[in-house]
C-alpha atoms as a PDB file:
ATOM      1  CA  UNK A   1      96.263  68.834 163.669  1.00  0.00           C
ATOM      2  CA  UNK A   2      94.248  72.383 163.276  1.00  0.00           C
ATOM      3  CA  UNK A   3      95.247  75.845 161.655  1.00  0.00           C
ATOM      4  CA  UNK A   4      94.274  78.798 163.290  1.00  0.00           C
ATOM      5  CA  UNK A   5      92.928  82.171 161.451  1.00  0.00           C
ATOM      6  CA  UNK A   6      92.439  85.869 162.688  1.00  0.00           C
ATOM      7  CA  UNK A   7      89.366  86.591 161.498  1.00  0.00           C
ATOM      8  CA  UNK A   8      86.450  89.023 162.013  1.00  0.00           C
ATOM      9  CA  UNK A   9      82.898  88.637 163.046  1.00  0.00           C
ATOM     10  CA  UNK A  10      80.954  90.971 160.637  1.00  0.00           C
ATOM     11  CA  UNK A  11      77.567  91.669 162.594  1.00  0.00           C
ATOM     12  CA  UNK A  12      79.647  92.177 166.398  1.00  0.00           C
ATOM     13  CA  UNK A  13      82.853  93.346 164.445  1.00  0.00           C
ATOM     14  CA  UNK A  14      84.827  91.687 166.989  1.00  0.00           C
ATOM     15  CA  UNK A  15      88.163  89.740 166.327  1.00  0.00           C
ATOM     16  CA  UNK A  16      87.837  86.021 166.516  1.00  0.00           C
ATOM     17  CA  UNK A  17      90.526  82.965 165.997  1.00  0.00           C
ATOM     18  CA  UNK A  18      89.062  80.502 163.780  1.00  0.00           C
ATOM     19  CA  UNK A  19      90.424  76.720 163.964  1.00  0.00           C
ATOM     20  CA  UNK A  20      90.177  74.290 160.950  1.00  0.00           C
ATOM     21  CA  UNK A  21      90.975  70.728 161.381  1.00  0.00           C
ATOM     22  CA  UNK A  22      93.640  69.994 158.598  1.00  0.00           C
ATOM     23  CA  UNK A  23      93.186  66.514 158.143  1.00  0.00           C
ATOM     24  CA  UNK A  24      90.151  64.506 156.675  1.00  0.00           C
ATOM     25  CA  UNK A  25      88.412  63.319 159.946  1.00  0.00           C
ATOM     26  CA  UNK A  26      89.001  59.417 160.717  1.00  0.00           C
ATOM     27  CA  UNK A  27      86.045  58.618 163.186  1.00  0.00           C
ATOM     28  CA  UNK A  28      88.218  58.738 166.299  1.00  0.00           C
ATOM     29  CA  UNK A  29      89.409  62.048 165.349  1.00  0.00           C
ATOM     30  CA  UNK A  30      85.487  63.041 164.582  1.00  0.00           C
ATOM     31  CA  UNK A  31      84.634  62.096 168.013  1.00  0.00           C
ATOM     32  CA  UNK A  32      87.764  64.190 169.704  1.00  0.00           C
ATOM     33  CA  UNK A  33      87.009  66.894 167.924  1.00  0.00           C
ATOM     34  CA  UNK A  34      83.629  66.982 169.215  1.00  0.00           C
ATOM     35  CA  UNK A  35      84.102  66.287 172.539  1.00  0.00           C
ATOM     36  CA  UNK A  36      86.710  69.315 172.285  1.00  0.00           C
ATOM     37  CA  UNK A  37      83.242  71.520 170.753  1.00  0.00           C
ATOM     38  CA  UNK A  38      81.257  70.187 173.622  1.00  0.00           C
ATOM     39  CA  UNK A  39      83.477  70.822 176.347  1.00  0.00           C
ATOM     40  CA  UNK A  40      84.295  74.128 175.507  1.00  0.00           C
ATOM     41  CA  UNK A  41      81.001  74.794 174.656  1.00  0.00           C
ATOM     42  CA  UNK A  42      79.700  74.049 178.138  1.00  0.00           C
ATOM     43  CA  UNK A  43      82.117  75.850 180.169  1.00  0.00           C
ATOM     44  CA  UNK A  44      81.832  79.739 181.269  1.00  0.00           C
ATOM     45  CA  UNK A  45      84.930  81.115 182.948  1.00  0.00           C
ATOM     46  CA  UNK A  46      87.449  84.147 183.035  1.00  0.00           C
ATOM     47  CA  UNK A  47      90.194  81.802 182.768  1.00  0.00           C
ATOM     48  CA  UNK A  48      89.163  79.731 179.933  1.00  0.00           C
ATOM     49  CA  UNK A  49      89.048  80.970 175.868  1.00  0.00           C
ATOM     50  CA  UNK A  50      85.570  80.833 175.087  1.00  0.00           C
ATOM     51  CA  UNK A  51      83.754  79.043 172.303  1.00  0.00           C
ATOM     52  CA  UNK A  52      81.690  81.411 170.039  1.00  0.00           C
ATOM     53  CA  UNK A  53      80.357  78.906 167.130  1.00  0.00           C
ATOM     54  CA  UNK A  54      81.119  75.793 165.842  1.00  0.00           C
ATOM     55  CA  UNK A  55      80.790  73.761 162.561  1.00  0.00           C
ATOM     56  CA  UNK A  56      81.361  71.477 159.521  1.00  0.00           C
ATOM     57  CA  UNK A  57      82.492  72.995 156.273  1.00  0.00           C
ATOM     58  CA  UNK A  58      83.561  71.503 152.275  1.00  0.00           C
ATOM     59  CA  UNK A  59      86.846  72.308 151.088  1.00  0.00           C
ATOM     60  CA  UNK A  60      86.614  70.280 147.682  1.00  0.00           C
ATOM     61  CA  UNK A  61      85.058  66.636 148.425  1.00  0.00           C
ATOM     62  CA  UNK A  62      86.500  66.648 151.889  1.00  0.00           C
ATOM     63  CA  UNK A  63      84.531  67.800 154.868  1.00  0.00           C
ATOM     64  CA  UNK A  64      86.314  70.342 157.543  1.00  0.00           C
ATOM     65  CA  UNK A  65      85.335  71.036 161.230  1.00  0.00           C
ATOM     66  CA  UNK A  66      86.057  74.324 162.524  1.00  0.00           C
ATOM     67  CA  UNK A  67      85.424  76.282 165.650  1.00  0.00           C
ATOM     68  CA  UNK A  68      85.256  79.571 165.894  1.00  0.00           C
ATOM     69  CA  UNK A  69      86.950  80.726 169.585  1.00  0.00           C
ATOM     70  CA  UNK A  70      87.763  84.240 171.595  1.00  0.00           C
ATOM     71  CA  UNK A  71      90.557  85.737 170.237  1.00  0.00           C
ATOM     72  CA  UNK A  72      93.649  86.697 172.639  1.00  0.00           C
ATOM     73  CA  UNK A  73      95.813  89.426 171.678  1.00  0.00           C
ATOM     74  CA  UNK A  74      98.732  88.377 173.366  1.00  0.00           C
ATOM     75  CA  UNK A  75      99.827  84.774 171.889  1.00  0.00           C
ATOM     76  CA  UNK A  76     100.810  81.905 173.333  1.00  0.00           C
ATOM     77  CA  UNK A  77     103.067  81.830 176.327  1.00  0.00           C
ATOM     78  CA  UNK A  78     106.014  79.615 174.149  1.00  0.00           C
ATOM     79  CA  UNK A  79     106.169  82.454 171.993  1.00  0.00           C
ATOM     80  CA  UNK A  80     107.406  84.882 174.729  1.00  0.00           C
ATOM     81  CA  UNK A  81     109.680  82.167 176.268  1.00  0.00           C
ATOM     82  CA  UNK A  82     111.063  80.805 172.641  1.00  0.00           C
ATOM     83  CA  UNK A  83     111.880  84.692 172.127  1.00  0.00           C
ATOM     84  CA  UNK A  84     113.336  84.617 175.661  1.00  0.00           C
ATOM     85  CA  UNK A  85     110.621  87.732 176.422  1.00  0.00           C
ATOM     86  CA  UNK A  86     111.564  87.638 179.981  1.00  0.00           C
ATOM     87  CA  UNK A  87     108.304  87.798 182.330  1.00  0.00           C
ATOM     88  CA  UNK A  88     108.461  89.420 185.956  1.00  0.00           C
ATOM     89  CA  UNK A  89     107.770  87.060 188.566  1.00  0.00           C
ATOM     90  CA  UNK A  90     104.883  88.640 189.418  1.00  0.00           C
ATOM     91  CA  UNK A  91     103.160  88.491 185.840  1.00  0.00           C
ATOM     92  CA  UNK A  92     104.648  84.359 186.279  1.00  0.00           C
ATOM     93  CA  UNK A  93     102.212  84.442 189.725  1.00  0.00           C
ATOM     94  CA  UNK A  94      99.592  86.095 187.701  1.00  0.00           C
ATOM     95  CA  UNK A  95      99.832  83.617 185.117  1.00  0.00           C
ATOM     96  CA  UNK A  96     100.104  80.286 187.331  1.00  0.00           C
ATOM     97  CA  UNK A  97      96.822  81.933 189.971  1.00  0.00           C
ATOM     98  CA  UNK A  98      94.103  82.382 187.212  1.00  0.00           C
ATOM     99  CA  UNK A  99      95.336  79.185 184.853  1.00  0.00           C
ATOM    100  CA  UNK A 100      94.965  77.090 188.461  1.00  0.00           C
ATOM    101  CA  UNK A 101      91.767  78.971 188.655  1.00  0.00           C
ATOM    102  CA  UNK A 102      90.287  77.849 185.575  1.00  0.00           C
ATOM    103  CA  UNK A 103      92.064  73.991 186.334  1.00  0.00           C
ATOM    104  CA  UNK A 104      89.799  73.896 189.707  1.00  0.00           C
ATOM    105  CA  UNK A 105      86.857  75.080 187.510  1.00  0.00           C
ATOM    106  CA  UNK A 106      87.472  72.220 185.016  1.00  0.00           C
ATOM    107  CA  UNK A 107      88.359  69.814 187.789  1.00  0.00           C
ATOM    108  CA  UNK A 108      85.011  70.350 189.964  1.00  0.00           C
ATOM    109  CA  UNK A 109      82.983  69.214 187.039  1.00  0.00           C
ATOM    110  CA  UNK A 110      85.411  66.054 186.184  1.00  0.00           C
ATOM    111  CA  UNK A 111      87.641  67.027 183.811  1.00  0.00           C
ATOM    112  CA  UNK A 112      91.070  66.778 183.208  1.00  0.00           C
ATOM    113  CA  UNK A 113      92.697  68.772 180.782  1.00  0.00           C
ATOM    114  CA  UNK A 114      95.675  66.314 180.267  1.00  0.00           C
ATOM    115  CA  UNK A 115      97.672  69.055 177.628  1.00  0.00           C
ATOM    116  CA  UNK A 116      99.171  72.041 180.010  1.00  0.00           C
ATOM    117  CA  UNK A 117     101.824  73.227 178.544  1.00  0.00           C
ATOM    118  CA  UNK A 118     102.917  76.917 177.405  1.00  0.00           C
ATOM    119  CA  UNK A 119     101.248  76.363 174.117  1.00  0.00           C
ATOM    120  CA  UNK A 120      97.817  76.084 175.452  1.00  0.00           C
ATOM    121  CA  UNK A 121      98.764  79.253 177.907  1.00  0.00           C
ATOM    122  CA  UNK A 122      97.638  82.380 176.131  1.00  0.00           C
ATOM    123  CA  UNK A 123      98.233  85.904 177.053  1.00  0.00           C
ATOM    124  CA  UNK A 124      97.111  89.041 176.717  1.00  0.00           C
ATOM    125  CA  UNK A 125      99.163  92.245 178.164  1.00  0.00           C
ATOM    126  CA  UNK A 126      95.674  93.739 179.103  1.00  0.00           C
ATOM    127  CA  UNK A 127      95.424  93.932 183.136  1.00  0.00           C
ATOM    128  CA  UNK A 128      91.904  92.346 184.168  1.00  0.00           C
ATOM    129  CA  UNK A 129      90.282  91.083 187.523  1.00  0.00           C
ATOM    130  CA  UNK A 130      93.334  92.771 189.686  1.00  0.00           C
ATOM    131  CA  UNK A 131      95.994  90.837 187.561  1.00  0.00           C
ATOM    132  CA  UNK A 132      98.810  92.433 185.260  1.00  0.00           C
ATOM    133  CA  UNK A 133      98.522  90.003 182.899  1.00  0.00           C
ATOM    134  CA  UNK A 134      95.352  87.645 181.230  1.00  0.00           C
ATOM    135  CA  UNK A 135      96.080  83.869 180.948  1.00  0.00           C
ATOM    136  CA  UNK A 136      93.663  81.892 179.421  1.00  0.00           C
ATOM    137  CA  UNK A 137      93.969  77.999 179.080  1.00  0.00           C
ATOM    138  CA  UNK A 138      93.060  76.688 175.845  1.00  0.00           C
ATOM    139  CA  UNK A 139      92.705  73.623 173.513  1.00  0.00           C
ATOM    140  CA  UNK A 140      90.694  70.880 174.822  1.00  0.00           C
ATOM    141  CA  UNK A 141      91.376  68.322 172.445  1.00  0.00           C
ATOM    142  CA  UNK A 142      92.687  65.385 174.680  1.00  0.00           C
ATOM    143  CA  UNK A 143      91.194  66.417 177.772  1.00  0.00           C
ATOM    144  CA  UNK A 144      88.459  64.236 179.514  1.00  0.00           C
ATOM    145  CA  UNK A 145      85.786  63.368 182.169  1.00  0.00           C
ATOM    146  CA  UNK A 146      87.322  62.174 184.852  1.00  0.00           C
ATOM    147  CA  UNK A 147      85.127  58.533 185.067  1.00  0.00           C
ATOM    148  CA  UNK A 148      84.669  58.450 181.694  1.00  0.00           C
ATOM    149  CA  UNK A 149      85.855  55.466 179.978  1.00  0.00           C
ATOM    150  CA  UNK A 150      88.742  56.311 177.542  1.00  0.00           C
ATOM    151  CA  UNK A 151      88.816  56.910 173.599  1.00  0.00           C
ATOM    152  CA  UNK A 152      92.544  55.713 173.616  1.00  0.00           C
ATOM    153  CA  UNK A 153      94.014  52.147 174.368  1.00  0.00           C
ATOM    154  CA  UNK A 154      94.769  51.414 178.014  1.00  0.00           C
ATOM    155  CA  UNK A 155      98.699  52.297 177.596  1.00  0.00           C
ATOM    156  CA  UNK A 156      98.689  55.033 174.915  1.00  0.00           C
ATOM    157  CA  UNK A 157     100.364  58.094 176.374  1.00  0.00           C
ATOM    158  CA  UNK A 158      98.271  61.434 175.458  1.00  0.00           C
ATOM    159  CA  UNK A 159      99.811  65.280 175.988  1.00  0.00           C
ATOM    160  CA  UNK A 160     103.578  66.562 175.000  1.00  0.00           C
ATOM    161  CA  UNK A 161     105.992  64.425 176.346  1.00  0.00           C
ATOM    162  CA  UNK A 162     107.952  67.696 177.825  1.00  0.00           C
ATOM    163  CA  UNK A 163     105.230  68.911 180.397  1.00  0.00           C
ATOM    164  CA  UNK A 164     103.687  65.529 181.011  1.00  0.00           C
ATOM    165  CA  UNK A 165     102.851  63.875 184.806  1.00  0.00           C
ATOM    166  CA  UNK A 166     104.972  60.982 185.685  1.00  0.00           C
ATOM    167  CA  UNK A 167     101.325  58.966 185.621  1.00  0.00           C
ATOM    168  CA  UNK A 168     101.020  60.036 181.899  1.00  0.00           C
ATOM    169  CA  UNK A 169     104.748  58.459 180.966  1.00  0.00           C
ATOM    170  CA  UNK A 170     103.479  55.710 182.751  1.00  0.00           C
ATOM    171  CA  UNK A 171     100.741  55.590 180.746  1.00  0.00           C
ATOM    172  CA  UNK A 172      98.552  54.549 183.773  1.00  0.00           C
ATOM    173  CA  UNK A 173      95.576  56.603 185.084  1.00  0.00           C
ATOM    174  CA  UNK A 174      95.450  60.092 184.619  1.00  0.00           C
ATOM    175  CA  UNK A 175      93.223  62.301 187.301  1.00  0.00           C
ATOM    176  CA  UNK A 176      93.458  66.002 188.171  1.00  0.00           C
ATOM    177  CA  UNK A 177      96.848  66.119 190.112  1.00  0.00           C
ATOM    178  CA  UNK A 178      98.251  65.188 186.871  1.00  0.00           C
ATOM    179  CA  UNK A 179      96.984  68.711 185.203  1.00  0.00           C
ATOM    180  CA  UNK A 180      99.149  70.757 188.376  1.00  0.00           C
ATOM    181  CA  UNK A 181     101.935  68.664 187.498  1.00  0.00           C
ATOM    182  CA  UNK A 182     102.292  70.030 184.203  1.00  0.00           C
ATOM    183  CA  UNK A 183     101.423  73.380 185.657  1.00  0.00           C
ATOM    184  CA  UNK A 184     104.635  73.354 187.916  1.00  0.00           C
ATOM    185  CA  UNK A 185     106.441  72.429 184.998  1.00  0.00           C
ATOM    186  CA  UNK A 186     105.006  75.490 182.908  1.00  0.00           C
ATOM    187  CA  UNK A 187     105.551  78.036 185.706  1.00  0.00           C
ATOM    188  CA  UNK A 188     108.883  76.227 186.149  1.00  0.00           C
ATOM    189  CA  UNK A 189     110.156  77.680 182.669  1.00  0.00           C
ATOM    190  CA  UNK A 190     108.469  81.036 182.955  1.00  0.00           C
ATOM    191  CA  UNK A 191     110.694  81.858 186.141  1.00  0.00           C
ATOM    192  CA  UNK A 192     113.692  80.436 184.933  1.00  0.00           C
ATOM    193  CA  UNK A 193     113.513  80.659 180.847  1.00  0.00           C
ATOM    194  CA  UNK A 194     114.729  76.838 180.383  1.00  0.00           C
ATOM    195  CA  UNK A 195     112.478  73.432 179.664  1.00  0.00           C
ATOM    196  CA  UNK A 196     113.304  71.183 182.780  1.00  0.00           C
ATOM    197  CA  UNK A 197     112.674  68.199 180.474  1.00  0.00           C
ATOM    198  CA  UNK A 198     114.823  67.890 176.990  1.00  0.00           C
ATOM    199  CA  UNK A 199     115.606  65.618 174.528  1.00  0.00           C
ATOM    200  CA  UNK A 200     113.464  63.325 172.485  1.00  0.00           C
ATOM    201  CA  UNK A 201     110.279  62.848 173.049  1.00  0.00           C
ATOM    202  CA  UNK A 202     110.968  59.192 174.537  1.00  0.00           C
ATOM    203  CA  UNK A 203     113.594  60.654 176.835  1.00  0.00           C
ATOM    204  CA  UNK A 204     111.790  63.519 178.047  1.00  0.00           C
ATOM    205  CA  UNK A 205     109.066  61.554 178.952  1.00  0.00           C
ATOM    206  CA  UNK A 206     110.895  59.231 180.913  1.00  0.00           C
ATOM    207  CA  UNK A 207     113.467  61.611 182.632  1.00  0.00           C
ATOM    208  CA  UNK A 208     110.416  62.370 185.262  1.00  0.00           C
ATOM    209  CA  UNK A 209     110.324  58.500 185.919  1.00  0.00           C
ATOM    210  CA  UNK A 210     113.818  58.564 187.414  1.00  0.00           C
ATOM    211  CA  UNK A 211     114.026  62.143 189.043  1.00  0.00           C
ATOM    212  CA  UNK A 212     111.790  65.048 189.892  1.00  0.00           C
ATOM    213  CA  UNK A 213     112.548  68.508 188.445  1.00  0.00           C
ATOM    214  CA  UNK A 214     115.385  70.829 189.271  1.00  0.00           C
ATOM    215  CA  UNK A 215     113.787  73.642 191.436  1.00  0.00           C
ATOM    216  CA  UNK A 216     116.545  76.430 192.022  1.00  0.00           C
ATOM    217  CA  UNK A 217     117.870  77.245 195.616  1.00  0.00           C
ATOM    218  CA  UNK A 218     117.597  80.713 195.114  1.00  0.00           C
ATOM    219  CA  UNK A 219     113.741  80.878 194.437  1.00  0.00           C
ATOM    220  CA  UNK A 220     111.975  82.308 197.370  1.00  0.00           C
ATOM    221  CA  UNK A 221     111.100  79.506 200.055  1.00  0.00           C
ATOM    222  CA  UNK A 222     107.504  79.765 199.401  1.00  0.00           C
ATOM    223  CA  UNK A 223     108.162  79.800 195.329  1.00  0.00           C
ATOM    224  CA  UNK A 224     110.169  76.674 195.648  1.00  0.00           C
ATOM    225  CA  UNK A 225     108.037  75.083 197.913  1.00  0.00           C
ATOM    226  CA  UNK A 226     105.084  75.329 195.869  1.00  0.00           C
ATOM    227  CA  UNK A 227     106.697  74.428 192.295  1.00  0.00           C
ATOM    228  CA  UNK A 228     108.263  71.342 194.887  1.00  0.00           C
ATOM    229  CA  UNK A 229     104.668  70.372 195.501  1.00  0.00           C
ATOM    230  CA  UNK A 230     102.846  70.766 192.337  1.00  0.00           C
ATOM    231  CA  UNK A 231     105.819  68.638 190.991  1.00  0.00           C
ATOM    232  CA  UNK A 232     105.634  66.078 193.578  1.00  0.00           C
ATOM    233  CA  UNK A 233     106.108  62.393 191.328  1.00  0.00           C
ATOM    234  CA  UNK A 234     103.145  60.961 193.560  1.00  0.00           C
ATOM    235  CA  UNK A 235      99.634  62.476 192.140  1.00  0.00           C
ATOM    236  CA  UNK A 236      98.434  62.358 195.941  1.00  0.00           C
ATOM    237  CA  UNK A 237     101.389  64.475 197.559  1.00  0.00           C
ATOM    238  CA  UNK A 238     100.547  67.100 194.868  1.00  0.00           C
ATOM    239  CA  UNK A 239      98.340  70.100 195.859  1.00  0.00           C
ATOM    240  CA  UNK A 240      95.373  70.170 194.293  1.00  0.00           C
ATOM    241  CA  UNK A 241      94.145  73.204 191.815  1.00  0.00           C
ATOM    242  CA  UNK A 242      92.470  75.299 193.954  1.00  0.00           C
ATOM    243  CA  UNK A 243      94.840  75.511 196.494  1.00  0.00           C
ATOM    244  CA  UNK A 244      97.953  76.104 194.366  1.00  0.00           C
ATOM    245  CA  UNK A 245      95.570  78.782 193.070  1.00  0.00           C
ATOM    246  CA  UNK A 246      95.075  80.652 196.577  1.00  0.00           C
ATOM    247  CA  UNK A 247      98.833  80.022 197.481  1.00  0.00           C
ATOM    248  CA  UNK A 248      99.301  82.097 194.356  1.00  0.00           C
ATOM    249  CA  UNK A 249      97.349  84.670 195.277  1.00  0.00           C
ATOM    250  CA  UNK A 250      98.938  84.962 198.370  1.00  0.00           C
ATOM    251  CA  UNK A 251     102.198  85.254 196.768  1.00  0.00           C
ATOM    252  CA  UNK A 252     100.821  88.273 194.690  1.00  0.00           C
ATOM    253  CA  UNK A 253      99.390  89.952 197.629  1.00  0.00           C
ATOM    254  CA  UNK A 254     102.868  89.373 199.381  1.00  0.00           C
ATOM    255  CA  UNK A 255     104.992  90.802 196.720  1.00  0.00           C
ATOM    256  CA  UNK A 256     102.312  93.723 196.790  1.00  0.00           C
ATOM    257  CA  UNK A 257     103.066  94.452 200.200  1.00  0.00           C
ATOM    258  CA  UNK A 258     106.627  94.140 199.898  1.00  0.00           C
ATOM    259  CA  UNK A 259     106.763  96.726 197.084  1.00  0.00           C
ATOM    260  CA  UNK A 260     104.903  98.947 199.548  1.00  0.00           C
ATOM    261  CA  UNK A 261     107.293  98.145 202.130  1.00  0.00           C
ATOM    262  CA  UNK A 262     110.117  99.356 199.891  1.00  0.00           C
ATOM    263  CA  UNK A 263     108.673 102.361 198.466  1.00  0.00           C
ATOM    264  CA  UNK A 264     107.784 103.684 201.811  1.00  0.00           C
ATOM    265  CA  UNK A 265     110.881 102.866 203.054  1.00  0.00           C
ATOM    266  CA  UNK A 266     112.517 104.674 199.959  1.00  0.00           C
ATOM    267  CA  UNK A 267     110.822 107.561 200.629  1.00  0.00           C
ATOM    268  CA  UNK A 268     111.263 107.844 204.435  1.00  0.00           C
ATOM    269  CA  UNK A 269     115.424 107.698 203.437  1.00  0.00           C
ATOM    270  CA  UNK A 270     114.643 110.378 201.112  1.00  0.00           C
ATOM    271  CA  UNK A 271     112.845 112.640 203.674  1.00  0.00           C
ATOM    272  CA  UNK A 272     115.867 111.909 206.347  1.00  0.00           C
ATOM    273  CA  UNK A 273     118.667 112.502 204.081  1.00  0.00           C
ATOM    274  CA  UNK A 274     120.247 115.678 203.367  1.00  0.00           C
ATOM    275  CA  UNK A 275     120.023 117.763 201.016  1.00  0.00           C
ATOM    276  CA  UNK A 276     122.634 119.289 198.709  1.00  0.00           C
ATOM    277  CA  UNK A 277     122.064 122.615 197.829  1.00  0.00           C
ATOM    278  CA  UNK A 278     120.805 123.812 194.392  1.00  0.00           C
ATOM    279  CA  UNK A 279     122.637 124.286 191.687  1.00  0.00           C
ATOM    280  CA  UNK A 280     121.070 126.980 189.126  1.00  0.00           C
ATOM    281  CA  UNK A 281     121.698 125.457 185.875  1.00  0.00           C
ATOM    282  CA  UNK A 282     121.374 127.337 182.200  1.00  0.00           C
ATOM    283  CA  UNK A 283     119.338 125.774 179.565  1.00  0.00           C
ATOM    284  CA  UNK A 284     121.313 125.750 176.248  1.00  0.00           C
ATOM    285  CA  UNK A 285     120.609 128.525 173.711  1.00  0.00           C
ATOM    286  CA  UNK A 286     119.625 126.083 170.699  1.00  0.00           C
ATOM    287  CA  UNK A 287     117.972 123.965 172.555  1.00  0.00           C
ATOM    288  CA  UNK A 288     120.392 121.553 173.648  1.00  0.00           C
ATOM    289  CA  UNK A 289     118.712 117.991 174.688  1.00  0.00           C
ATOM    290  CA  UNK A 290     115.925 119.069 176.173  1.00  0.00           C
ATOM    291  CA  UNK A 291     113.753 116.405 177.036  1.00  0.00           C
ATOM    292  CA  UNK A 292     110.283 117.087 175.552  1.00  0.00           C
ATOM    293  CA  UNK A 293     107.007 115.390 174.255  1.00  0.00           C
ATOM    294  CA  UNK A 294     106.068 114.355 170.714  1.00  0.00           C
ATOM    295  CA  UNK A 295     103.125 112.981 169.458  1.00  0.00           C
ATOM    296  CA  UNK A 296     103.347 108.986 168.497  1.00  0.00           C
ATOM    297  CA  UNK A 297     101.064 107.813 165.574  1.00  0.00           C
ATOM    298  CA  UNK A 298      99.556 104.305 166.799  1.00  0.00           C
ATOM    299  CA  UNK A 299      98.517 101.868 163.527  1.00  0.00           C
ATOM    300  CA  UNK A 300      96.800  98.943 163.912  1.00  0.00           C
ATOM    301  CA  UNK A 301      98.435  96.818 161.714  1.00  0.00           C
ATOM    302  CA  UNK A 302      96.428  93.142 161.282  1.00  0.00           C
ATOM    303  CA  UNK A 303      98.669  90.296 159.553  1.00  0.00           C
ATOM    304  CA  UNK A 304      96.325  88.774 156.646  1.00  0.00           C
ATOM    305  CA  UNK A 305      96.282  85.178 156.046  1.00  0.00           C
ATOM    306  CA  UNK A 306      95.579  83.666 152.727  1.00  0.00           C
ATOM    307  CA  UNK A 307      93.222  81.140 152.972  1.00  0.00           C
ATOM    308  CA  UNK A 308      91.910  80.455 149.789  1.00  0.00           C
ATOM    309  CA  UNK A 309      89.059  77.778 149.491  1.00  0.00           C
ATOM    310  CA  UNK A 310      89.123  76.957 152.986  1.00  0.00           C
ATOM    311  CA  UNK A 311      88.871  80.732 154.363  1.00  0.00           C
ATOM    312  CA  UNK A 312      85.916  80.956 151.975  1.00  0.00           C
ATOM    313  CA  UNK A 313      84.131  77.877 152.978  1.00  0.00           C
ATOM    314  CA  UNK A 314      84.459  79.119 156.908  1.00  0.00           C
ATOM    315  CA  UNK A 315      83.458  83.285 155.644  1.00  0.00           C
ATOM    316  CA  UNK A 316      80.166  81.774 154.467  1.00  0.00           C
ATOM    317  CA  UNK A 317      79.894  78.962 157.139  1.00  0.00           C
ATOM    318  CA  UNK A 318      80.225  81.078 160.368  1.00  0.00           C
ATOM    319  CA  UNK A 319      79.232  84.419 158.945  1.00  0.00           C
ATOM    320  CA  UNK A 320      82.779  85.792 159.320  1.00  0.00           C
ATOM    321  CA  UNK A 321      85.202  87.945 156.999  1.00  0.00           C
ATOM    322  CA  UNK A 322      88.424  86.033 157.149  1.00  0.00           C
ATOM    323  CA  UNK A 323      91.325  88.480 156.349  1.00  0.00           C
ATOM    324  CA  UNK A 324      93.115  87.563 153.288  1.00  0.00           C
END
């Protein structure tokens, strides 16, 4: 378990997150949450939150690790969809193309992420690289090399039981279909605003065993028959990464074109209709309700954190100002 702080790097004067282990480190958990630090560490890409520092800190007699990450504006993706902050389907195709991006770019070097889920999705409302939204996939903390052998016992199940793969309840072996699984499940819930697994975590879990995911008739044939195939219960009928990423993109370009289609096709009505003739009409002596401009004051209001000990011990540790 980690806390995350807003903090600010003092020498770039750039926001950063900063994320503290809570609990005293057993050695498994020491060797996790290095692997997590390495991984990141290693990896360069759009679609990924980057890793800025890293490092060990004391908060009384007990030692803290903490890594100091990219900051992203936006949130997670579960806060939008716990508020019910509808997204267009478009921003959900912007969303699912660069988080499959940055799943191929972890899969080619053998690693599986193992953890999608809208918590680990997070946003910003800034438009980059021809998309209307940023995603970024974060949290590495279970995720691992493909051929690696395991930190975990052979049937222990790893990631949240209500975006796992059917492989994962299984608690057999876990490869990189398993990450567009959970993908399908995550776009699933951004189209249609509901979890397609509920219940406990047990139940949830095994409801995948016994039936694949409810994909609604209405969706678009090539929406539903992509979220069909990423959710496939058979890791080898599922797409893999990199192409659910380009069938994405296609979808965006298609929607693009579509929306051209209709606004010329709006405008070609409006050229061929008639029109009515103009009606003179008298502004109101006191004004009336005119529509005008007025100048909005923007603050940039930043939520402080108290931190106490431990927001000290990081200040001096990464060379940051932690707010608070």
């Amino acid at each position: 378990m980690a806390d995350i702080y807003l903090a600010r790097d003092r020498e770039i004067g750039r926001s950063v997150a900063i994320k503290i282990f809570r609990l005293p480190e057993t050695p498994h958990d020491e060797v996790r949450h290095e692997r997590e630090i390495r991984l990141l560490g290693s990896l360069q890409h759009p679609g990924l939150v980057e890793v800025y520092d890293a490092g060990v800190f004391l908060d009384g007699d007990v030692s803290r690790r903490f890594v100091v990450m990219e900051y992203v504006d936006g949130g997670a993706l579960s806060s939008r969809l716990e508020k019910r902050v509808a997204l267009t389907r478009r921003q959900v195709a912007d969303v699912g193309a660069q988080i499959a991006d940055a799943l191929a770019y972890i899969h080619a070097r053998g690693i599986v992420h193992r953890d999608v889920k809208p918590d680990n999705v997070l946003l910003s409302d800034a438009a980059s690289l021809g998309y209307t939204i940023t995603a970024k996939l974060a949290d590495f903390g279970i995720a691992h090399f493909v051929e690696a052998a395991r930190f975990t016992d052979q049937n222990t199940i790893l990631g949240t039981a209500n975006y796992i793969s059917p492989e994962q309840a299984r608690g057999t072996d876990v490869g990189t279909a398993s990450d567009v699984y959970s993908l399908g499940l995550v776009l699933l819930e951004a189209i249609t605003g509901e979890r397609e697994f509920t219940g406990t975590p047990v139940e949830a879990a095994l409801a995948r065993l016994s039936r694949s995911p409810d994909i609604p008739g209405d969706l678009p044939d090539d929406w539903h028959d992509l979220l069909t195939a990423m959710t496939e219960r058979e890791p080898d009928d599922r797409p893999t990464a990199h192409d659910v990423a380009a069938t994405m993109r296609d979808l965006i370009r298609s929607m693009i074109m579509d929306k051209r289609g209709r606004r010329r096709t709006r405008r070609a009505l409006r050229a061929s209709a008639p029109r009515a003739p103009r009606r003179r009409e008298r502004a109101p002596r006191d004004g009336g309700d005119r529509a005008g401009l007025s100048a909005v004051g923007f603050w940039t209001i930043i939520a402080t954190v108290s931190v106490g000990s431990i927001g000290l011990g990081v200040g001096l540790a990464a060379g940051m100002h932690v707010f608070g």
